[in-house]
Each structure stands twice: as structure tokens, then as C-alpha cells.
PDB file of N, CA and C in Angstrom:
ATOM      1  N   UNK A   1       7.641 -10.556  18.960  1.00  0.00           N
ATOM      2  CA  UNK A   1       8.989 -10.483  18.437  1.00  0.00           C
ATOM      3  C   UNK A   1       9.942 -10.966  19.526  1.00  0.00           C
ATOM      4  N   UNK A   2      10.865 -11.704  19.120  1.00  0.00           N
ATOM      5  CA  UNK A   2      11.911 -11.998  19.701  1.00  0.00           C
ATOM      6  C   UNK A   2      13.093 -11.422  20.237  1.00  0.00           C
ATOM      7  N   UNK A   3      13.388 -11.211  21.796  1.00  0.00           N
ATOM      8  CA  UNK A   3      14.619 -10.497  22.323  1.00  0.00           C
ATOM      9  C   UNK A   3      15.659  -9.690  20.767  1.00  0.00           C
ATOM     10  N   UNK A   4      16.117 -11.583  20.651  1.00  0.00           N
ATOM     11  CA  UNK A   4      17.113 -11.145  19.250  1.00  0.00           C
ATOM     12  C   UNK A   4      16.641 -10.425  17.915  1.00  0.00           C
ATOM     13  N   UNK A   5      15.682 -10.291  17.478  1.00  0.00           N
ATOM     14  CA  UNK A   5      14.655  -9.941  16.613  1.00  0.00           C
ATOM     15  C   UNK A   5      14.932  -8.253  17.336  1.00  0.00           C
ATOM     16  N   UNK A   6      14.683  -7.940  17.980  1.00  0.00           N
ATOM     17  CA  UNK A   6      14.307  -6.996  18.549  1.00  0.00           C
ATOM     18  C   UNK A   6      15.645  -5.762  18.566  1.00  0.00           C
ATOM     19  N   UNK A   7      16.718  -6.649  18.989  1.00  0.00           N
ATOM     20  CA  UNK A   7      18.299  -5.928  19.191  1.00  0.00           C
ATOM     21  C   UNK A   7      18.455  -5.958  17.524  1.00  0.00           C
ATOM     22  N   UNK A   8      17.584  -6.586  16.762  1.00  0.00           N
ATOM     23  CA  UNK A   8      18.958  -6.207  15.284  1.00  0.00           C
ATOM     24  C   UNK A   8      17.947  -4.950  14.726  1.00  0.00           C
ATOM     25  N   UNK A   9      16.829  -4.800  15.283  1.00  0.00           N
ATOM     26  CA  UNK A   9      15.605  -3.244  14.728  1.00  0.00           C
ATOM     27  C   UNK A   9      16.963  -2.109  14.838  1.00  0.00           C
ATOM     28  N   UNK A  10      17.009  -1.907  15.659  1.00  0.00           N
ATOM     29  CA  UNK A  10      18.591  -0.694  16.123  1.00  0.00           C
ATOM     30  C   UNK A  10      19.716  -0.753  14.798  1.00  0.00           C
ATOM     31  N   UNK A  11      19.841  -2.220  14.653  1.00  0.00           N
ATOM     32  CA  UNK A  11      20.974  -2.326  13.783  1.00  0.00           C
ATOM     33  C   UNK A  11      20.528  -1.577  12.277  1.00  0.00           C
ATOM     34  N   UNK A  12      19.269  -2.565  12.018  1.00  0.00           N
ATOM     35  CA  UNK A  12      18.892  -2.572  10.704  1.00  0.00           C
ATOM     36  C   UNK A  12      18.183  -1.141   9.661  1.00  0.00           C
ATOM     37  N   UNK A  13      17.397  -0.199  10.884  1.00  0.00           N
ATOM     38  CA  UNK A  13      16.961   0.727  10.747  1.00  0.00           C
ATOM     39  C   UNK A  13      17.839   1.639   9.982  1.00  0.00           C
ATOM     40  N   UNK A  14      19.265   1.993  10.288  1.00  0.00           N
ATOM     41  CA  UNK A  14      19.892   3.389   9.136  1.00  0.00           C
ATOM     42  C   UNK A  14      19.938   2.781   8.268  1.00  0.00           C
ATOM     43  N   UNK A  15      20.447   1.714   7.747  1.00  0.00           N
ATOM     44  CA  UNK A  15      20.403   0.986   6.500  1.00  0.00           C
ATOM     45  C   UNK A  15      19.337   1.708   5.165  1.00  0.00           C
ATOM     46  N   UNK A  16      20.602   1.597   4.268  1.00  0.00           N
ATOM     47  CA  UNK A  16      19.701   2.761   2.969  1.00  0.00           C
ATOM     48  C   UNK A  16      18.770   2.146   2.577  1.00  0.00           C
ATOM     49  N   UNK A  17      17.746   2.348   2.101  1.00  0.00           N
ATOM     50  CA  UNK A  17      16.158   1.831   1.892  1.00  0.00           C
ATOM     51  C   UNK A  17      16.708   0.991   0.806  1.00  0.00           C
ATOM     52  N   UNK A  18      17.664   0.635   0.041  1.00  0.00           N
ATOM     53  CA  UNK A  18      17.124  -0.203  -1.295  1.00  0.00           C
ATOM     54  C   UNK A  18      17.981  -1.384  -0.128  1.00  0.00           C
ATOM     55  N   UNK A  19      18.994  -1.365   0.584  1.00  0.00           N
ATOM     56  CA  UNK A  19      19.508  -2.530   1.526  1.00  0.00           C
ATOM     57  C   UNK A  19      18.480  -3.252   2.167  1.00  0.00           C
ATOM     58  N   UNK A  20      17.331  -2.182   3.005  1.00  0.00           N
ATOM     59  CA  UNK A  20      15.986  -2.847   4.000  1.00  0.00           C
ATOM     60  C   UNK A  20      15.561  -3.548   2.978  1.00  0.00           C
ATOM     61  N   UNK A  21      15.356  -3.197   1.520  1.00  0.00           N
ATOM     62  CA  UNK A  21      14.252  -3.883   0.745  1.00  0.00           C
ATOM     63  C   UNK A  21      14.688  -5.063   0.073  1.00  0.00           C
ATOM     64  N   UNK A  22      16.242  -4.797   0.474  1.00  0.00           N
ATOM     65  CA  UNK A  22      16.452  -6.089  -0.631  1.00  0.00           C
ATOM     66  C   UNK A  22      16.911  -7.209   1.336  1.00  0.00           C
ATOM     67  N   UNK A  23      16.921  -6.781   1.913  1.00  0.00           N
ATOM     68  CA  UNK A  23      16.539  -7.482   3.252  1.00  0.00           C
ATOM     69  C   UNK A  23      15.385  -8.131   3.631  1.00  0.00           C
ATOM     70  N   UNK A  24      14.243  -7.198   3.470  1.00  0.00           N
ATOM     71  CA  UNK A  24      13.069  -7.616   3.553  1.00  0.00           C
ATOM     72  C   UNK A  24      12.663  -8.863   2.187  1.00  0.00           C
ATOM     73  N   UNK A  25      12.730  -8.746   1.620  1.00  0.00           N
ATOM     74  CA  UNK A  25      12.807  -9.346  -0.002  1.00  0.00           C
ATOM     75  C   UNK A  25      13.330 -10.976   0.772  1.00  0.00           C
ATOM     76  N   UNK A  26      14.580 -10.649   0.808  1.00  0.00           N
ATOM     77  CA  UNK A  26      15.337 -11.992   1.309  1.00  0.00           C
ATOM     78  C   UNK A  26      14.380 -12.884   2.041  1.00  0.00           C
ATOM     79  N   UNK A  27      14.101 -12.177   3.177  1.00  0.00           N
ATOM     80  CA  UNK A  27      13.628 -12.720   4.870  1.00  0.00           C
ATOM     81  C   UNK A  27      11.875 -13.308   4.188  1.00  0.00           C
ATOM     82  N   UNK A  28      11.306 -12.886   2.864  1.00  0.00           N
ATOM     83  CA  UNK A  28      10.102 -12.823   2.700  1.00  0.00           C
ATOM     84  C   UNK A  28      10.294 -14.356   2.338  1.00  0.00           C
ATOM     85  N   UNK A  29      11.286 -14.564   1.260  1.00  0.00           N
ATOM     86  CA  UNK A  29      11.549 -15.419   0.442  1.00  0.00           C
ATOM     87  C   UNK A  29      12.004 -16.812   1.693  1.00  0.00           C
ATOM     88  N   UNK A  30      12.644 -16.375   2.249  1.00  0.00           N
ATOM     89  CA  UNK A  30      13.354 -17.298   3.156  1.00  0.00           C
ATOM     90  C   UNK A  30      11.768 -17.799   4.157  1.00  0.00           C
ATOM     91  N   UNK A  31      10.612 -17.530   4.333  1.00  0.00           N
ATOM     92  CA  UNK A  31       9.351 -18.555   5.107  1.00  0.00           C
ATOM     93  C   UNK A  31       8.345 -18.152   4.201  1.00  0.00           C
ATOM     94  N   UNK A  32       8.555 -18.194   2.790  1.00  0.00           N
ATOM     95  CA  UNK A  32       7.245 -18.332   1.553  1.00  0.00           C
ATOM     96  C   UNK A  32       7.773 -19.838   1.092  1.00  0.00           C
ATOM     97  N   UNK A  33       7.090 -20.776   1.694  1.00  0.00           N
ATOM     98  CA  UNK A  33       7.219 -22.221   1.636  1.00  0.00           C
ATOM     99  C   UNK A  33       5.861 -22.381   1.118  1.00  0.00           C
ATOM    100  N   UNK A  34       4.812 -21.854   0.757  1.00  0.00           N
ATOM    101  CA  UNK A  34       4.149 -21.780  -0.088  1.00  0.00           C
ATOM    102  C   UNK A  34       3.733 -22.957  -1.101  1.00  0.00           C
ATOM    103  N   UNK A  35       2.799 -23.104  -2.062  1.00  0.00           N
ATOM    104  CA  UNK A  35       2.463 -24.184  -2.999  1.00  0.00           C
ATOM    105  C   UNK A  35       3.432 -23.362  -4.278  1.00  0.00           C
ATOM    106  N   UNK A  36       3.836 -23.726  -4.959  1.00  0.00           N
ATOM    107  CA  UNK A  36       4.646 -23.736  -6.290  1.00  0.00           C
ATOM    108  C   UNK A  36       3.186 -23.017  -7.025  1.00  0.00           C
ATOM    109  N   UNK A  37       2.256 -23.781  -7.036  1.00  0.00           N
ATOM    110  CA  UNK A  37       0.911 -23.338  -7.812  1.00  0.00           C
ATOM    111  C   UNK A  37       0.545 -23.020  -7.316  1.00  0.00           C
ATOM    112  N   UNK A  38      -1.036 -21.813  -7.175  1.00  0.00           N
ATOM    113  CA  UNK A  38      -1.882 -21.706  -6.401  1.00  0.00           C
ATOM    114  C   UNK A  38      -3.088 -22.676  -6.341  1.00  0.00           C
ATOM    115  N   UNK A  39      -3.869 -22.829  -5.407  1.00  0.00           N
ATOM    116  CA  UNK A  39      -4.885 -23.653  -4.715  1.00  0.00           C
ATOM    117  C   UNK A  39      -5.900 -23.254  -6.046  1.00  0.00           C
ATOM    118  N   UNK A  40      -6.504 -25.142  -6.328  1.00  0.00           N
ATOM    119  CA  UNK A  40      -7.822 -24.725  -6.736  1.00  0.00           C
ATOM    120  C   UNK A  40      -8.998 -24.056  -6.694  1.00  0.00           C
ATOM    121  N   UNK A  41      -9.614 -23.044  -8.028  1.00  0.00           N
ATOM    122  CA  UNK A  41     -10.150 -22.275  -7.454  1.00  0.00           C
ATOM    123  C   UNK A  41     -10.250 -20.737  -6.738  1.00  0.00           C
ATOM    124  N   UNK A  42      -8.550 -20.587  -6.799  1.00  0.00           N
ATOM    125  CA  UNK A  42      -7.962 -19.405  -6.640  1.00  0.00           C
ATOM    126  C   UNK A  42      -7.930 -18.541  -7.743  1.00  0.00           C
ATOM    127  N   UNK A  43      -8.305 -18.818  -8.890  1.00  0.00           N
ATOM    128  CA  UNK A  43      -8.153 -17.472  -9.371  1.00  0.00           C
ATOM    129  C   UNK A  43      -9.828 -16.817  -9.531  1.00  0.00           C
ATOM    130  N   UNK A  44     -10.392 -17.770  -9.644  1.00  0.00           N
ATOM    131  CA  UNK A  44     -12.176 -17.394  -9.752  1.00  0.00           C
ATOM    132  C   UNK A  44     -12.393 -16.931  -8.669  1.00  0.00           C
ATOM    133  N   UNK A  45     -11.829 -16.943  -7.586  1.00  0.00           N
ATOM    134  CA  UNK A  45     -12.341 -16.315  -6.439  1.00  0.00           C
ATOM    135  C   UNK A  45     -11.472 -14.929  -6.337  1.00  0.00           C
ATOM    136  N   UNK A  46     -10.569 -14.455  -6.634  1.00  0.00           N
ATOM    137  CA  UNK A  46      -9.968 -13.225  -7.008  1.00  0.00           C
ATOM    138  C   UNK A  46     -10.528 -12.561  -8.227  1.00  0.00           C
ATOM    139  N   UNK A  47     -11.063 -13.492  -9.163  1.00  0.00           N
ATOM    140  CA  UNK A  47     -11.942 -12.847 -10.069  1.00  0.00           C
ATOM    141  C   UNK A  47     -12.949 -12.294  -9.500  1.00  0.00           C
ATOM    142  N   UNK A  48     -14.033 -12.774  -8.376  1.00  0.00           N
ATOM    143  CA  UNK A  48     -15.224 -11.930  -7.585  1.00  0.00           C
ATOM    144  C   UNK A  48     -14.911 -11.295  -7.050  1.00  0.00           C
ATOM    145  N   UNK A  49     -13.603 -10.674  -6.727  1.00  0.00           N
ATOM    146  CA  UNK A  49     -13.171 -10.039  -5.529  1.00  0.00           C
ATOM    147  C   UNK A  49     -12.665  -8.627  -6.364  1.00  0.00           C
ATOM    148  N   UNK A  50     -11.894  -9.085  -7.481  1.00  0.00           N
ATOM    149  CA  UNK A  50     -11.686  -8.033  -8.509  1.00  0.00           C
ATOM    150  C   UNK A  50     -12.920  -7.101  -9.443  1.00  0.00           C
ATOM    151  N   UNK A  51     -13.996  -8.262  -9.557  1.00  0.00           N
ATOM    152  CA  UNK A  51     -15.646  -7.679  -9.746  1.00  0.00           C
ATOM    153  C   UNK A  51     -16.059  -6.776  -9.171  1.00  0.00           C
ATOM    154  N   UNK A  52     -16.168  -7.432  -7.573  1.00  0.00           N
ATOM    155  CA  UNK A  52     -16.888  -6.432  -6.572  1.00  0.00           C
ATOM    156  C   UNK A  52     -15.967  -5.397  -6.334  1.00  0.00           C
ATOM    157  N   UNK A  53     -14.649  -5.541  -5.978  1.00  0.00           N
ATOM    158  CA  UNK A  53     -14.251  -4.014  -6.023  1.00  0.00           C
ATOM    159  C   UNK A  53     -14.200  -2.946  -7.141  1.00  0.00           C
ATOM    160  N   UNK A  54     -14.311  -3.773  -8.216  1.00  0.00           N
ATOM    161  CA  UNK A  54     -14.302  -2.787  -9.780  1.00  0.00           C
ATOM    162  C   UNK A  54     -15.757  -2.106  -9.596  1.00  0.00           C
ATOM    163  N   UNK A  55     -16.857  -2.656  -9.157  1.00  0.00           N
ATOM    164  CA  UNK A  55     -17.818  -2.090  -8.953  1.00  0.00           C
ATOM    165  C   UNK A  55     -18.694  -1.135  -7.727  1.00  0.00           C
ATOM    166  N   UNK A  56     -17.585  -1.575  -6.555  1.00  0.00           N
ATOM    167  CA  UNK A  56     -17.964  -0.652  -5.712  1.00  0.00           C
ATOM    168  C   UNK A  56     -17.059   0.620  -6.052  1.00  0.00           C
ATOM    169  N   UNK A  57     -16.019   0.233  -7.133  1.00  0.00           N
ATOM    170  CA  UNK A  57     -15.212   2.109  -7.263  1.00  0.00           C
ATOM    171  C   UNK A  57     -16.636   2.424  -8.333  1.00  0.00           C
ATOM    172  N   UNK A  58     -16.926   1.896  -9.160  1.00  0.00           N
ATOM    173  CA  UNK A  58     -17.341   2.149 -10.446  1.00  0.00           C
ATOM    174  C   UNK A  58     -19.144   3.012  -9.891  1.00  0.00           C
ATOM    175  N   UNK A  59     -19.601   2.490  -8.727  1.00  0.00           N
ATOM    176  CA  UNK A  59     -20.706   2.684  -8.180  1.00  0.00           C
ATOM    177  C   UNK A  59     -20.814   4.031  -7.239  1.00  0.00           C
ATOM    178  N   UNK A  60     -19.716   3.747  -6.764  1.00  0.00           N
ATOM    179  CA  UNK A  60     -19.058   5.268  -5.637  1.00  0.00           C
ATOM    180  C   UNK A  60     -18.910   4.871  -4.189  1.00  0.00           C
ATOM    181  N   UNK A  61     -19.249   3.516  -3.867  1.00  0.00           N
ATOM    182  CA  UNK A  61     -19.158   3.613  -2.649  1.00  0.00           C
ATOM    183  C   UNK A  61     -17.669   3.085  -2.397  1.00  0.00           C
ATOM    184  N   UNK A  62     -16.785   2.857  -2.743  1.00  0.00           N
ATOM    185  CA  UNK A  62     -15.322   3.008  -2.615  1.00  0.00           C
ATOM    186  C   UNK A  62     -15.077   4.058  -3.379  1.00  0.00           C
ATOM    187  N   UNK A  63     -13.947   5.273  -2.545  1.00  0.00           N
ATOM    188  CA  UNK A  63     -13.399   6.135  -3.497  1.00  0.00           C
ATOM    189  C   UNK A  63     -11.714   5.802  -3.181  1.00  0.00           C
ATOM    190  N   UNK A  64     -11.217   5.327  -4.360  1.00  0.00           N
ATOM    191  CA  UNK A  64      -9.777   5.661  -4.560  1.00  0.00           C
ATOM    192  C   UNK A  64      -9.195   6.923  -3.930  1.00  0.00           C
ATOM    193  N   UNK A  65      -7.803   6.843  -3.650  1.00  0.00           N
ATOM    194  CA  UNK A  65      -6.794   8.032  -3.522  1.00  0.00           C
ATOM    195  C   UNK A  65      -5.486   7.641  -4.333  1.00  0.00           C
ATOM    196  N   UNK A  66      -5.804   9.336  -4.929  1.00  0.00           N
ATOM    197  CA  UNK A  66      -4.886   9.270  -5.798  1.00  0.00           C
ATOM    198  C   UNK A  66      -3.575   9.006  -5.805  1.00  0.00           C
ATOM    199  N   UNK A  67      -2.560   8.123  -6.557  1.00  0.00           N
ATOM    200  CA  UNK A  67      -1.372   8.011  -6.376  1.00  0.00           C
ATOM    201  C   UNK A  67      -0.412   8.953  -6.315  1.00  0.00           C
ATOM    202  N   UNK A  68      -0.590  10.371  -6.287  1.00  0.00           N
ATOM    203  CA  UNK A  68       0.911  11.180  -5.889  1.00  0.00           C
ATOM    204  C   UNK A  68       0.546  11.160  -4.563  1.00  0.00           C
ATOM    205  N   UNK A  69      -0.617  11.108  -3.730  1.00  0.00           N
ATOM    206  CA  UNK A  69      -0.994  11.200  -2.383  1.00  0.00           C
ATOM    207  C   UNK A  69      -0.449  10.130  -1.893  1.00  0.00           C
ATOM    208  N   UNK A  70      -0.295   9.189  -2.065  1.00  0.00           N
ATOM    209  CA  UNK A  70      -0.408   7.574  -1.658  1.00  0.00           C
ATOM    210  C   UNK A  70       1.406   7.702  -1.617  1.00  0.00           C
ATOM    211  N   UNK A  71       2.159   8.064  -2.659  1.00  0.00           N
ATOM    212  CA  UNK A  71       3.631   8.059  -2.765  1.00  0.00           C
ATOM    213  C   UNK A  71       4.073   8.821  -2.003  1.00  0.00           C
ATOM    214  N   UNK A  72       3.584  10.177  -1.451  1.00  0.00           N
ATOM    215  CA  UNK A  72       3.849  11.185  -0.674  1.00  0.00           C
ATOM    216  C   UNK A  72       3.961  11.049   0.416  1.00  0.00           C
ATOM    217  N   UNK A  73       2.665  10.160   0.830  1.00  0.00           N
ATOM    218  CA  UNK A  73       2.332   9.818   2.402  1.00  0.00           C
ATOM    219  C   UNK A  73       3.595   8.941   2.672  1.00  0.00           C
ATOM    220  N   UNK A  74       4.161   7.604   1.532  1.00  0.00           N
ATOM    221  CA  UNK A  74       4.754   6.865   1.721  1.00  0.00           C
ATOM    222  C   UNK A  74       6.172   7.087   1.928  1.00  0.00           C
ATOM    223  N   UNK A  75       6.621   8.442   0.924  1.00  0.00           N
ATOM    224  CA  UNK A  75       8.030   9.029   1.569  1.00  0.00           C
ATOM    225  C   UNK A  75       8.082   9.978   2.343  1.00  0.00           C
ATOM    226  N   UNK A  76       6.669  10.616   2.838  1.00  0.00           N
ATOM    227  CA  UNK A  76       6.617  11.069   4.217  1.00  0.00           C
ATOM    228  C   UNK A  76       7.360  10.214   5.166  1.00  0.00           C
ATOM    229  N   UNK A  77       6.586   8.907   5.440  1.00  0.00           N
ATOM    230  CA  UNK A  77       6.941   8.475   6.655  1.00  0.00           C
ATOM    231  C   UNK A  77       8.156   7.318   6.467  1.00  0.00           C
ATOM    232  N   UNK A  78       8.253   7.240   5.386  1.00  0.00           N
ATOM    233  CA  UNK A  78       9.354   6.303   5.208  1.00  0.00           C
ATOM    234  C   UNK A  78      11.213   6.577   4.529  1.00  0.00           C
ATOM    235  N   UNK A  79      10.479   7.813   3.869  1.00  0.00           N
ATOM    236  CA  UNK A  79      12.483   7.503   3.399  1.00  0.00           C
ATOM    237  C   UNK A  79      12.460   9.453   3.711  1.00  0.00           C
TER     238      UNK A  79
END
């Protein structure tokens, strides 16, 4: 991170969470120079990826956590 990068963390931090997000949002948008389409081949390969994880929950060797845990943890440490 950059000096200047660094002095606006101080600034940006009290800022009410829907301001960071619609900040973050911006700054995401502003270096997603990205393809308009995705790359050939991209979705069949998220299709195996969506397979194998449907089947390692479905099998047991991935176990999910549940979403009030997951939201909790998240406004634990965040808002």
C-alpha cells in the first residue's frame, strides 16, 4: 500500500458502512477493466467446480456453516 493509500485508512474508517460500501463498490468498478464477456470455457469450468463442491457438501467432507453464524461473525467484527 501506498504512503497516500495509507493516510486516507484514518480518514475513511468512521465512515457509515453503507458510505465504505458504496466506496468500495466505486474503487472496485474503477480497475474491473475486465472482458465485457467471460473467457471461453468459463462457465463449464465453474460448472465442475459447482459439481465437486455440491458433492463434497453432499458426501460430508465439506461441512457448511450456518448463515446466522456467518452474519454474526460478520457484524461482530465489522459494523
Amino acid at each position: 500500500m501506498t504512503a497516500v493509500a495509507a493516510k486516507l485508512l484514518p480518514l475513511l474508517e468512521p465512515l457509515e458502512v453503507s458510505d465504505r460500501a458504496e466506496l468500495a463498490a466505486w474503487l472496485i468498478h474503477s480497475i474491473d477493466d475486465g472482458p465485457e464477456e467471460p473467457a471461453e470455457g468459463y462457465e463449464e469450468a465453474w460448472d465442475k467446480v459447482i459439481e465437486r463442491r455440491s458433492e463434497e457438501i453432499r458426501s460430508g467432507v465439506a461441512v457448511g456453516i450456518p448463515a446466522e453464524e456467518v452474519f454474526a461473525e460478520i457484524r461482530r467484527k465489522y459494523l
